[in-house]
Protein backbone atom coordinates (compact mmCIF):
# COMPACT_ATOMS: atom_id res chain seq x y z
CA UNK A 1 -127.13 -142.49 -5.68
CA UNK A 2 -123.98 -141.69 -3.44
CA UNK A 3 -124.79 -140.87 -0.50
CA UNK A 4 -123.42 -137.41 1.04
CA UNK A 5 -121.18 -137.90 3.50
CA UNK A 6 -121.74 -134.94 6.84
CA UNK A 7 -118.31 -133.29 7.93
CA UNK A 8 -118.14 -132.74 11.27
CA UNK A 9 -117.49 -129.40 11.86
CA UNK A 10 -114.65 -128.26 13.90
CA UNK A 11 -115.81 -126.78 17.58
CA UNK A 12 -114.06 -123.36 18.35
CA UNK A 13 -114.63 -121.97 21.67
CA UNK A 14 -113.81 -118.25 21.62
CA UNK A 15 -113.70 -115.53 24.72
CA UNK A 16 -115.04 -112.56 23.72
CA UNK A 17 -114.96 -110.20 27.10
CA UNK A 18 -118.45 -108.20 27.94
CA UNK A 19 -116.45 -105.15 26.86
CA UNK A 20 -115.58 -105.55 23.57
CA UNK A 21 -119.09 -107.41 23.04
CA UNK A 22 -120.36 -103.53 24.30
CA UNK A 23 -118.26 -101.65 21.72
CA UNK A 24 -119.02 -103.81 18.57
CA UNK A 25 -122.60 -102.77 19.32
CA UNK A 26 -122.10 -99.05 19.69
CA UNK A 27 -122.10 -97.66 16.35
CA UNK A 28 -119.78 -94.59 15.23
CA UNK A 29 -121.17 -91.74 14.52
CA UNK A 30 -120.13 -90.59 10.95
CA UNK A 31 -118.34 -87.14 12.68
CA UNK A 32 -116.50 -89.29 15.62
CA UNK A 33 -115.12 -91.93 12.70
CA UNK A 34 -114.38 -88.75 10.32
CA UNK A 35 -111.95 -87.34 13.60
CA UNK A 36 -110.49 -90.81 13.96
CA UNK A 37 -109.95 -90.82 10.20
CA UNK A 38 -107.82 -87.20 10.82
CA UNK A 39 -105.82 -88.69 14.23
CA UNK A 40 -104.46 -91.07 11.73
CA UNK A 41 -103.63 -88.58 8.84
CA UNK A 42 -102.38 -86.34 11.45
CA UNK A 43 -100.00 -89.13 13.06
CA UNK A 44 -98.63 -90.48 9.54
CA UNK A 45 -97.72 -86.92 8.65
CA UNK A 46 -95.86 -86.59 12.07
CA UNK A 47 -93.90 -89.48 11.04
CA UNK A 48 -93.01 -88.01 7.92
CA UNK A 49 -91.98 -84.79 9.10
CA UNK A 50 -89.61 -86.31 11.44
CA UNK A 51 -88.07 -88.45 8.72
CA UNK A 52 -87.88 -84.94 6.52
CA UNK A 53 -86.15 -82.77 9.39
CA UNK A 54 -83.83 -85.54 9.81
CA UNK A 55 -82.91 -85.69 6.05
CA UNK A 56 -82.50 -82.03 5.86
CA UNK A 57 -81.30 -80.63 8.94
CA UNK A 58 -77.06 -81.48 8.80
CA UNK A 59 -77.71 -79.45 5.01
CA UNK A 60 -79.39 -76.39 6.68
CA UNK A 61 -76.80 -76.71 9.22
CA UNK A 62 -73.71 -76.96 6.70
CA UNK A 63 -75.68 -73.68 4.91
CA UNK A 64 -76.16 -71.87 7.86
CA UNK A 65 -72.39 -72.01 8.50
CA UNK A 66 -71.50 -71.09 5.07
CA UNK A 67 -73.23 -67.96 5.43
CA UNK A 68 -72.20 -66.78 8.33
CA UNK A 69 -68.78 -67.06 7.02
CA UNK A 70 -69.94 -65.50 3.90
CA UNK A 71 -71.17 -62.52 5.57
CA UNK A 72 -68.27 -62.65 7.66
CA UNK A 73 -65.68 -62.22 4.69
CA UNK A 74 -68.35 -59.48 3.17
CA UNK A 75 -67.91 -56.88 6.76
CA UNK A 76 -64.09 -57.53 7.17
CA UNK A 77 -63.57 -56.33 2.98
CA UNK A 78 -65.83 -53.16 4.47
């Protein structure tokens, strides 16, 4: 028979601080995680809308002058 040969196994030293030890052992509550879940939604949205009013807002601009000058021509033919 061969004989196994043993790997020596790496030795990682990690520093975990007392804090973060405390908050992997809190558990969420299923309500707390479900208003983290909406912060998130919430903040992703946000993004979009910005990206959305910056898309459309030199066209609303552009119609909003048209009108007016629309509406202008319309009272002087009055």
């Amino acid at each position: 028979m061969i004989r196994s040969q043993q790997i020596k196994r790496p030795q990682i030293r990690l520093h975990i601080s007392k804090t973060v030890r405390r908050q992997a052992l809190i558990p969420m509550h299923a309500a707390a995680a479900r208003k983290l879940a909406l912060i998130v939604g919430y903040q992703a949205m946000a993004l979009i809308n910005r990206d959305l009013v910056r898309a459309f807002t030199p066209c609303e601009e552009e119609a909003e002058r048209r009108l007016t000058t629309f509406r202008n021509a319309q009272q002087v033919k009055q």
